[in-house]
N, C-alpha and C. Protein backbone atom coordinates (compact mmCIF):
# COMPACT_ATOMS: atom_id res chain seq x y z
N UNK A 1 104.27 106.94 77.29
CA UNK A 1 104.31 108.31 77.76
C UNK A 1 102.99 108.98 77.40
N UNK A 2 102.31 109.28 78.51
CA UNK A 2 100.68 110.43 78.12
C UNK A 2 101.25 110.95 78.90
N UNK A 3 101.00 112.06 78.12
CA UNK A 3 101.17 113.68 79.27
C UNK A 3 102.27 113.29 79.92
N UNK A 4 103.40 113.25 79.17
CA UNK A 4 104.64 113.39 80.56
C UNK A 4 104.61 112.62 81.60
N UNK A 5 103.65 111.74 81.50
CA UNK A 5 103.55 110.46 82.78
C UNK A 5 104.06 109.00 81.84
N UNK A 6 104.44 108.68 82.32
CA UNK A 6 104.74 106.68 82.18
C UNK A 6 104.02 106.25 83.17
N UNK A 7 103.28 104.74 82.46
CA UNK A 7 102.47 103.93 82.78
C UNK A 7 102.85 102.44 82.67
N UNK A 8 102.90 101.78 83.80
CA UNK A 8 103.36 100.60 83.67
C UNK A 8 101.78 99.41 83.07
N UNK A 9 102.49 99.10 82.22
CA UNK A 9 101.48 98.69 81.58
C UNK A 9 101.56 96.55 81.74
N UNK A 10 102.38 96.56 82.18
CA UNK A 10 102.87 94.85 81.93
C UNK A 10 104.36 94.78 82.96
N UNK A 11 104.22 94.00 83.87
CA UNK A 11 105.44 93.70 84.87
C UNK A 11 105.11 94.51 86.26
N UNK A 12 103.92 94.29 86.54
CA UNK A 12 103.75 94.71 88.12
C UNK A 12 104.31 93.97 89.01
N UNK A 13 104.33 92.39 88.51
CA UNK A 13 104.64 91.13 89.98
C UNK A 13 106.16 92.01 89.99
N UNK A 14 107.08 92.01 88.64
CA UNK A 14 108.43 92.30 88.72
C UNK A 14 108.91 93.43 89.36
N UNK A 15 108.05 94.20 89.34
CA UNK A 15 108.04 96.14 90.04
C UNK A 15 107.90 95.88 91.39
N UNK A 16 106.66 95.02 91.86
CA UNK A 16 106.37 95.35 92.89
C UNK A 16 107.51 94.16 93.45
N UNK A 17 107.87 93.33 93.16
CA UNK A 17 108.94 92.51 93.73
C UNK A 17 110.71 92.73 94.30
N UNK A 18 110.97 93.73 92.72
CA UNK A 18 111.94 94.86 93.06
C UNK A 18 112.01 95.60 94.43
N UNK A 19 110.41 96.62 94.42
CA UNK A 19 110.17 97.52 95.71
C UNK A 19 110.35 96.58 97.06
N UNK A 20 109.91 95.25 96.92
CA UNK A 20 109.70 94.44 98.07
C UNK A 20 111.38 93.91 98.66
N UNK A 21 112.51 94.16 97.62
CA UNK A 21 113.75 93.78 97.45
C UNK A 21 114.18 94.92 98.46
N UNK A 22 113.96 95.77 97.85
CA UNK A 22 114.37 97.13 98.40
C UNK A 22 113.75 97.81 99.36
N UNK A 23 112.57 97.25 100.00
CA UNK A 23 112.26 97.64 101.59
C UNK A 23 113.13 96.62 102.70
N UNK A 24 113.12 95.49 102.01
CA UNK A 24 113.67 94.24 102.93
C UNK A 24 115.39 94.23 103.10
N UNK A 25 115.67 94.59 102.05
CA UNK A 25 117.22 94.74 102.07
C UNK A 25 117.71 95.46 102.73
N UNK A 26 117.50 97.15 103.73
CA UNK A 26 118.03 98.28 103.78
C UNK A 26 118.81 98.66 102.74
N UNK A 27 118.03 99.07 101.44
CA UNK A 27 118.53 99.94 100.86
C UNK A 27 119.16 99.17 99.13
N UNK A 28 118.84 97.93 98.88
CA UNK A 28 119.27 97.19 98.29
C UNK A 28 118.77 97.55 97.22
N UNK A 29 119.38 97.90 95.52
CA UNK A 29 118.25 98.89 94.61
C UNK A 29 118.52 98.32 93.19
N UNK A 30 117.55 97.73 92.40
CA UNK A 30 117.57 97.41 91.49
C UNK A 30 118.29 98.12 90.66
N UNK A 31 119.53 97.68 89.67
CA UNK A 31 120.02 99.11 89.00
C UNK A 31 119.63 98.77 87.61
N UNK A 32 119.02 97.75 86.77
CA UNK A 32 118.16 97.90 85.78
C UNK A 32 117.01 96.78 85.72
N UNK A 33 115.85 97.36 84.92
CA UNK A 33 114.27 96.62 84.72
C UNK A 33 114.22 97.05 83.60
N UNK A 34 114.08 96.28 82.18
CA UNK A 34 113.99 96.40 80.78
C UNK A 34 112.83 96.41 80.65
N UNK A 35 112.76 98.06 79.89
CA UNK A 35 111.26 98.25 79.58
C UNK A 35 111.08 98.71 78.05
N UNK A 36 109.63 98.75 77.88
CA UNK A 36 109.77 98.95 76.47
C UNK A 36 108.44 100.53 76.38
N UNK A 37 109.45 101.36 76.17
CA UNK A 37 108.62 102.54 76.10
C UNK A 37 107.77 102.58 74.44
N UNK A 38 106.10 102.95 74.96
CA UNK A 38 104.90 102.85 73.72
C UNK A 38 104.67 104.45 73.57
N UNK A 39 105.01 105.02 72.41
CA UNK A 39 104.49 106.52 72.39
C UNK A 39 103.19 106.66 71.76
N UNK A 40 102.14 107.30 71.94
CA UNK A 40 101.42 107.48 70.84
C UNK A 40 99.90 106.49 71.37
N UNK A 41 99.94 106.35 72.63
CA UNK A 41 99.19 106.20 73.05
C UNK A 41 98.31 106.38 74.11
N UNK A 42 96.72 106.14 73.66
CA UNK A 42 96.07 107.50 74.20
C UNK A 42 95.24 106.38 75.59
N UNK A 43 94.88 107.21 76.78
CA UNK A 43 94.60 106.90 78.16
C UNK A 43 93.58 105.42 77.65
N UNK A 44 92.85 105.86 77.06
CA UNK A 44 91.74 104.69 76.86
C UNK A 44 92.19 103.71 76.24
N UNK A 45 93.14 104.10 75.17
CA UNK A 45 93.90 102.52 74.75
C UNK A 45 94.53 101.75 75.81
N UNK A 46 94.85 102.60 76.49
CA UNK A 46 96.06 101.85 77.36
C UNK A 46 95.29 100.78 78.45
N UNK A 47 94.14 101.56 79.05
CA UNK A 47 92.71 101.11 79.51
C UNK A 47 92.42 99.98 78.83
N UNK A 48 92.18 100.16 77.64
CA UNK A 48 91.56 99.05 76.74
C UNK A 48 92.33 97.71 76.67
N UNK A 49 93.80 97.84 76.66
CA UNK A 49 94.88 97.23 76.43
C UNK A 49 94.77 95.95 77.75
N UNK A 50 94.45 96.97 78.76
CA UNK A 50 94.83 96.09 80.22
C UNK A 50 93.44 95.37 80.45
N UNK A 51 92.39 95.90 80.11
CA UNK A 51 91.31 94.85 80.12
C UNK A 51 91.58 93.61 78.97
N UNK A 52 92.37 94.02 77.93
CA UNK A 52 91.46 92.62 76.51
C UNK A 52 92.93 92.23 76.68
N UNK A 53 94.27 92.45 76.61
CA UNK A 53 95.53 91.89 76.71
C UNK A 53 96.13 91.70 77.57
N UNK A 54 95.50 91.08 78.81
CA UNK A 54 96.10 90.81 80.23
C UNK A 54 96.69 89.05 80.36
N UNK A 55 98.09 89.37 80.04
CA UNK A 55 98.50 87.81 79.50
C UNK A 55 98.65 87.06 81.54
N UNK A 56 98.42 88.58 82.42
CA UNK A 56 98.74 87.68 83.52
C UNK A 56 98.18 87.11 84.28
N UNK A 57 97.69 87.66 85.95
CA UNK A 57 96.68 86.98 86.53
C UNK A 57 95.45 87.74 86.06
N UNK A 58 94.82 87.36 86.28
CA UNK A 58 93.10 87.79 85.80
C UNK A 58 92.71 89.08 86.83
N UNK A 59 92.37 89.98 86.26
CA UNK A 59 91.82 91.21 86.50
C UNK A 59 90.50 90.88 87.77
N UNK A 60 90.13 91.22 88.93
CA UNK A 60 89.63 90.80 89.96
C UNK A 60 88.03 92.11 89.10
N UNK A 61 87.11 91.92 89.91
CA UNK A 61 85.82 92.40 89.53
C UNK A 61 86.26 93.81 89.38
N UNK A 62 86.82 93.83 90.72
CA UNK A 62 86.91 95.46 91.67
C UNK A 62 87.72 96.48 90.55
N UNK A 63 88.94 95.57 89.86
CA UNK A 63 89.80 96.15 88.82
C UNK A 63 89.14 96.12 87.56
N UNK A 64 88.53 95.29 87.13
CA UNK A 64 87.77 95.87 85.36
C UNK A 64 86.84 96.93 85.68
N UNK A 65 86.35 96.81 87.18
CA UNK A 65 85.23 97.65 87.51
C UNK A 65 85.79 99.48 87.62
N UNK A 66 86.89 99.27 88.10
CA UNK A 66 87.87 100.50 87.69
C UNK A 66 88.27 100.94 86.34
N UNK A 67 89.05 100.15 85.57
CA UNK A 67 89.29 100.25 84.33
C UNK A 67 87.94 100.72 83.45
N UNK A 68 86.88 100.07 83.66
CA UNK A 68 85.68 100.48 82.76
C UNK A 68 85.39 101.75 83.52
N UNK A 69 84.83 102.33 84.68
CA UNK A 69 84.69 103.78 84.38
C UNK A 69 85.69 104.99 83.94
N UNK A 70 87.23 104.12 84.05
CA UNK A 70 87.99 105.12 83.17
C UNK A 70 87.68 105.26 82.14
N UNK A 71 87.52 104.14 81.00
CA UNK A 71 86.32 104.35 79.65
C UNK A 71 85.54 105.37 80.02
N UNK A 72 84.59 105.06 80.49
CA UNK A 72 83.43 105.67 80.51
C UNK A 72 83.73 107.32 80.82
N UNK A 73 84.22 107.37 82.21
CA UNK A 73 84.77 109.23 82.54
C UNK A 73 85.84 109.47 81.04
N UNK A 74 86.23 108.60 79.98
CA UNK A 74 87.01 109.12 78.94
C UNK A 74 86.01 109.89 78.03
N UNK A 75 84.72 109.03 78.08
CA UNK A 75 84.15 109.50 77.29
C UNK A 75 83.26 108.26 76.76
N UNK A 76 83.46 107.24 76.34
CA UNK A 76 82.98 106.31 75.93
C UNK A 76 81.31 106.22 76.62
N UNK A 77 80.09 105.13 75.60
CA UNK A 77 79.34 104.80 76.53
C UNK A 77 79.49 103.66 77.01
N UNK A 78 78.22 103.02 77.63
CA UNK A 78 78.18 101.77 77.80
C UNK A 78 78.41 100.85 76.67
N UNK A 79 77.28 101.08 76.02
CA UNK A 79 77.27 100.44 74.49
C UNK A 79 78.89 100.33 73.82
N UNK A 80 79.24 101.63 74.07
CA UNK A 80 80.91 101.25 72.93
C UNK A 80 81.87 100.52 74.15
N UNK A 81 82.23 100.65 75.38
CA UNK A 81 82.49 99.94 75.79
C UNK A 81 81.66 98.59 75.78
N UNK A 82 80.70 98.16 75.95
CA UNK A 82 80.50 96.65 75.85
C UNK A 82 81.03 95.99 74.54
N UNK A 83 80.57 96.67 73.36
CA UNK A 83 81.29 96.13 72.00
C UNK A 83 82.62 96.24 72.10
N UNK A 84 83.18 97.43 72.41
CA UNK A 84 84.76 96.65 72.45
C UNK A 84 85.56 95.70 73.06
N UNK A 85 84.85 95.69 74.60
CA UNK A 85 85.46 95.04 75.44
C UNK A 85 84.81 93.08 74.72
N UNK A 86 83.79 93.29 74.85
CA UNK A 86 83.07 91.94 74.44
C UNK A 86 81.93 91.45 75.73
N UNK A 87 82.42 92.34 76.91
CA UNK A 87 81.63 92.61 78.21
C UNK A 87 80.02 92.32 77.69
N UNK A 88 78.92 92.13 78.43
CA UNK A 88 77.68 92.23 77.82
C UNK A 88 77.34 93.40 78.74
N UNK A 89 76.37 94.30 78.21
CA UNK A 89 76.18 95.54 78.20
C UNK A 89 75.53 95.50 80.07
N UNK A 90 74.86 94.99 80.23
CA UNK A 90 74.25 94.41 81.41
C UNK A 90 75.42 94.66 82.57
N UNK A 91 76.40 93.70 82.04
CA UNK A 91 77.92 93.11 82.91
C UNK A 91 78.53 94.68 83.22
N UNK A 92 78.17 95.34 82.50
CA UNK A 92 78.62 97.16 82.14
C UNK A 92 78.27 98.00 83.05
N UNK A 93 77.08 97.99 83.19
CA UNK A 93 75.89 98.25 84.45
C UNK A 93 76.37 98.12 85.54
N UNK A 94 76.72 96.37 85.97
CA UNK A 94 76.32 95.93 86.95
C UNK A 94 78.07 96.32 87.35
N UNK A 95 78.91 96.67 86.89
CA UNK A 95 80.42 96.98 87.08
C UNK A 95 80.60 98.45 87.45
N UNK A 96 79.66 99.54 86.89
CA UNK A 96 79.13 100.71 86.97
C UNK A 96 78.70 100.77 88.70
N UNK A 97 77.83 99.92 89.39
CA UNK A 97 77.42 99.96 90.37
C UNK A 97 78.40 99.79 91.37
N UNK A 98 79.10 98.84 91.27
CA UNK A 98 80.36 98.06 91.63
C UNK A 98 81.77 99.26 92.21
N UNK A 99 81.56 100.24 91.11
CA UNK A 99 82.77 100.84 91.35
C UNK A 99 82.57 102.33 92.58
N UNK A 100 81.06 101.97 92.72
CA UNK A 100 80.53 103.32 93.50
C UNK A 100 80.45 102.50 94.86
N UNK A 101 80.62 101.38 94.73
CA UNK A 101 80.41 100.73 96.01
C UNK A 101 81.44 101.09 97.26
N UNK A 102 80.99 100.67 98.41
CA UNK A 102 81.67 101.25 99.36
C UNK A 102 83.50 100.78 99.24
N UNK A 103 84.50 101.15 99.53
CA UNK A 103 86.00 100.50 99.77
C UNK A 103 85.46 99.64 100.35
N UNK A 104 85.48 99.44 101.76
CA UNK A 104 84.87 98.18 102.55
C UNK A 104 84.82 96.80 101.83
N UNK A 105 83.56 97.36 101.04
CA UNK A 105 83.06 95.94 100.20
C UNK A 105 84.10 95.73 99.22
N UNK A 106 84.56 96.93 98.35
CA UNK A 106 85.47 96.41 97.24
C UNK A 106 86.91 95.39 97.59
N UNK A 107 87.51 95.72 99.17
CA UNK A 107 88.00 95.15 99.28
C UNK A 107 88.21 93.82 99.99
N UNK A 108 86.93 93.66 100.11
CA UNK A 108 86.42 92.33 100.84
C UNK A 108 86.34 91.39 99.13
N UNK A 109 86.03 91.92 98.36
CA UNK A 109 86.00 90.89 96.80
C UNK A 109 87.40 91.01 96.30
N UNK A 110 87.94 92.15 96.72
CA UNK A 110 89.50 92.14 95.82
C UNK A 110 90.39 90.95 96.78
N UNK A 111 90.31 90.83 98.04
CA UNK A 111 90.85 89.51 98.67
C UNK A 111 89.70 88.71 98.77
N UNK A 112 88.77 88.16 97.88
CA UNK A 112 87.98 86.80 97.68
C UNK A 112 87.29 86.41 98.66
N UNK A 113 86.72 87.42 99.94
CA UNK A 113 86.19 86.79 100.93
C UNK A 113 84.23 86.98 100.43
N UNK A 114 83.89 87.66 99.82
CA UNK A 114 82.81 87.55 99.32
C UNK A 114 82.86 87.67 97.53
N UNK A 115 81.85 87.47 97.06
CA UNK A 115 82.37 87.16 95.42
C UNK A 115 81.54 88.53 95.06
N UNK A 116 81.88 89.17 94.00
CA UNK A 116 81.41 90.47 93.14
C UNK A 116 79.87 90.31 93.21
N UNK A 117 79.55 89.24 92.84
CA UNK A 117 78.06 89.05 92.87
C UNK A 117 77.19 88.39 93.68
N UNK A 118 77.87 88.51 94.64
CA UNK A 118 77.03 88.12 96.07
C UNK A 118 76.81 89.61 96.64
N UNK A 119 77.98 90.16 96.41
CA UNK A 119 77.93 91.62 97.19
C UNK A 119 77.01 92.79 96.70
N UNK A 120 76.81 92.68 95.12
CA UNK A 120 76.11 93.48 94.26
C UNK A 120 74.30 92.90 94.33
N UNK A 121 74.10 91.69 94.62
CA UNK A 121 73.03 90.94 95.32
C UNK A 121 72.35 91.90 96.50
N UNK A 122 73.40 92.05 97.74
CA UNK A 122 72.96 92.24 99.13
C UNK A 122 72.77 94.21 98.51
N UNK A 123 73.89 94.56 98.06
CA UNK A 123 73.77 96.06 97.32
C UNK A 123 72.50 96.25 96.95
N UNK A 124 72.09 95.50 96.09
CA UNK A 124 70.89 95.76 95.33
C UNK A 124 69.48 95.11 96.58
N UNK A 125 69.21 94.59 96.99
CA UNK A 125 68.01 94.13 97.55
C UNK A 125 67.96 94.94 98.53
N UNK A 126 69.24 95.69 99.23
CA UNK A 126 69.20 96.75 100.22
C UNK A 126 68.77 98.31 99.86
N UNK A 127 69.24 98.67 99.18
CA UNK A 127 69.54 100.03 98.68
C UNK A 127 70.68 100.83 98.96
N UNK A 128 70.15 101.05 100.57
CA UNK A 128 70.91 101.78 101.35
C UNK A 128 72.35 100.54 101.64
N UNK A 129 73.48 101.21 101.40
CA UNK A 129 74.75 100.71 100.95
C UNK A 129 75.77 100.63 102.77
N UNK A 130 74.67 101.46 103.29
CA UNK A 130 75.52 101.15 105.02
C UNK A 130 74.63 100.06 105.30
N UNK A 131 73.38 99.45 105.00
CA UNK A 131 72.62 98.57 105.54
C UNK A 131 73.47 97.43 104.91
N UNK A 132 73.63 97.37 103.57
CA UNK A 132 74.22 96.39 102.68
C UNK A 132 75.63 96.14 103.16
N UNK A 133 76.30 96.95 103.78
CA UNK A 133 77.50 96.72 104.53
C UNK A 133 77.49 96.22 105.74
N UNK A 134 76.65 96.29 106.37
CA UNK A 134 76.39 95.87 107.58
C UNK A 134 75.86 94.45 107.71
N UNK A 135 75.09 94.23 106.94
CA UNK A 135 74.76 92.38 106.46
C UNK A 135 76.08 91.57 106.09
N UNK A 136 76.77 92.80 105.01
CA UNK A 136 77.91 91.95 105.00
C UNK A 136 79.20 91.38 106.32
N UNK A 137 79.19 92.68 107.18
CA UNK A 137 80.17 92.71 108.13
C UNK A 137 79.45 91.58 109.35
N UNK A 138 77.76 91.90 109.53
CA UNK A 138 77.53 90.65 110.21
C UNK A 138 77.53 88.86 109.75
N UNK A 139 77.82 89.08 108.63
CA UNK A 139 77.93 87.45 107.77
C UNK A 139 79.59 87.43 107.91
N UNK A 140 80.57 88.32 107.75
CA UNK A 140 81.43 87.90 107.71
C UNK A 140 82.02 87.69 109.13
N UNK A 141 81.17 88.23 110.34
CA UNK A 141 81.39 87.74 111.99
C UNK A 141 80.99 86.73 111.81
N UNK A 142 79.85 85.97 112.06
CA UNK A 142 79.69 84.80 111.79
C UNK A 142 80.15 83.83 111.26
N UNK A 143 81.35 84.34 110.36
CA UNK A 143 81.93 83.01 109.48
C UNK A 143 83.31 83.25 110.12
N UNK A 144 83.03 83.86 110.98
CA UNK A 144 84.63 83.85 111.54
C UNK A 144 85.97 84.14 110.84
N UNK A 145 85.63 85.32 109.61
CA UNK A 145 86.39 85.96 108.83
C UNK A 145 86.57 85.40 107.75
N UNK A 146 85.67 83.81 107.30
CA UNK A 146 86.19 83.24 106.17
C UNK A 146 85.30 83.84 104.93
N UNK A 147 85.39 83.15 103.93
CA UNK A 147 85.06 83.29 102.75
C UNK A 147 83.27 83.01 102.86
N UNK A 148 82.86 84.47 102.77
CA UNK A 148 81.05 84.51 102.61
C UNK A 148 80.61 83.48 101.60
N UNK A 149 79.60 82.44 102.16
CA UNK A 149 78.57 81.63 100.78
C UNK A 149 77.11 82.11 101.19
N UNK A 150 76.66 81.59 99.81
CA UNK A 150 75.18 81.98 100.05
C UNK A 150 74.43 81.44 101.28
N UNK A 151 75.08 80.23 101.81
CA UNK A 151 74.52 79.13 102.79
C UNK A 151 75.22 80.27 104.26
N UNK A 152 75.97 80.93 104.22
CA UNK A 152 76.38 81.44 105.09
C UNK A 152 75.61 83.01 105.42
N UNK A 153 75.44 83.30 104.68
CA UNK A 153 74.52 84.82 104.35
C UNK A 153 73.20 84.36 104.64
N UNK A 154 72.47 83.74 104.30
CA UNK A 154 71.19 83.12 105.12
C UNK A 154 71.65 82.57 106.40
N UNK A 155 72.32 81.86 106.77
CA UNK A 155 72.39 81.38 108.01
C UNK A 155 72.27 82.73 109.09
N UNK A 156 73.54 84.11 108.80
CA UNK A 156 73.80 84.99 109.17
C UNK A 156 72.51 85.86 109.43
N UNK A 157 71.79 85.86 108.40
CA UNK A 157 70.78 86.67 108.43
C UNK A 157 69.28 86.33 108.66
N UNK A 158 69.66 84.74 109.55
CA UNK A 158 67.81 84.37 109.92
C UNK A 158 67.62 84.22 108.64
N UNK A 159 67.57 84.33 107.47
CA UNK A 159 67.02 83.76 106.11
C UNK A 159 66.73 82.73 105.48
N UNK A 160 66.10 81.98 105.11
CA UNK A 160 65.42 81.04 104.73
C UNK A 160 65.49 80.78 103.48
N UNK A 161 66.28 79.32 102.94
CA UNK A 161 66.49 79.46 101.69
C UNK A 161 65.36 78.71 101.10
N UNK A 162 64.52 79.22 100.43
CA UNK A 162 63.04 78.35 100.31
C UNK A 162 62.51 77.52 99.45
N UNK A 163 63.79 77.27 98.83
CA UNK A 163 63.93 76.18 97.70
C UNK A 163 63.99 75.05 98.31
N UNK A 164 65.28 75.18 99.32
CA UNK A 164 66.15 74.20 99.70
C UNK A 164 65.26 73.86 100.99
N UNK A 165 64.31 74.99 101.62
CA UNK A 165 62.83 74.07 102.76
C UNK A 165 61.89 73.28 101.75
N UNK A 166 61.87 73.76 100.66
CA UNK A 166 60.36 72.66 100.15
C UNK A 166 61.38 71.63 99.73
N UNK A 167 62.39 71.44 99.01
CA UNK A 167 63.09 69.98 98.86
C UNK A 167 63.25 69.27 100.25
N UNK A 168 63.40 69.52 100.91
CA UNK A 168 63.67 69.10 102.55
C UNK A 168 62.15 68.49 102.96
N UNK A 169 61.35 69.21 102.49
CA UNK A 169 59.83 69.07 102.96
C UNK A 169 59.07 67.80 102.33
């Protein structure tokens, strides 16, 4: 309980599986989910909690990248978030950038079709974040909606991987 709100902190598959019970059923309604109410704890712990004690699936870029500017808008800096989390201060930064990024892109990495750091790559060498979207949306025509590689992002973009011409050479 913060502020008169409850926070589900552990049992989303089970919540959201319930809700999925109960759209599919007409009307079919869980009548109990055993929970264990935590008092006495404050927004950033709880934050803190779901980044370092996540016994379930692994937190996707897009989601620590959320969770850490809640730190940060709490108050925290970089620095005390990197030491607590164990994050390297850098990884802090580059998650910072991440979370300003367009929806578009975030949710092109939250379903795995381009990776956090392919996208923060094209972000960064672009600037401008509609150009950087637009490389992405033309790489991901080209691949015919699958999963962006680096071999595919050069292909897409006339680019030349110039390692891989002088080994060839």
């Amino acid at each position: 309980d913060i502020n008169g709100k409850y926070y589900l902190t552990d049992g989303h598959r089970r919540h959201r599986a319930c809700e999925y019970l109960y759209d599919q059923s007409e009307g079919l309604t869980v009548t109990t989910m055993p929970i264990i109410v935590t008092t006495g704890v404050t927004e950033s712990e709880r934050v803190m909690d779901m980044i370092l004690c996540n016994d379930g699936k692994p937190l996707n870029a897009v989601e620590i990248a959320a969770a850490v500017q809640s730190l940060l808008d709490g108050g925290m800096t970089e620095k005390q978030v990197a030491a607590k989390t164990g994050l390297t201060y850098v990884y802090i930064i580059n998650l910072r950038h991440l979370h300003k990024a367009p929806q578009r892109v975030k949710d092109l990495i939250a379903a795995d079709i381009i990776s956090s750091t392919k996208a923060m790559e094209i972000m960064r060498a672009e600037k401008n974040w509609d150009k950087a979207l637009a490389i992405i949306e033309q790489t991901l025509a080209a691949t015919g909606g699958n999963k962006i590689t680096t071999k595919d992002f050069t292909a897409a973009n006339n680019k030349q991987n110039s390692m891989a011409a002088l080994r060839k050479a």
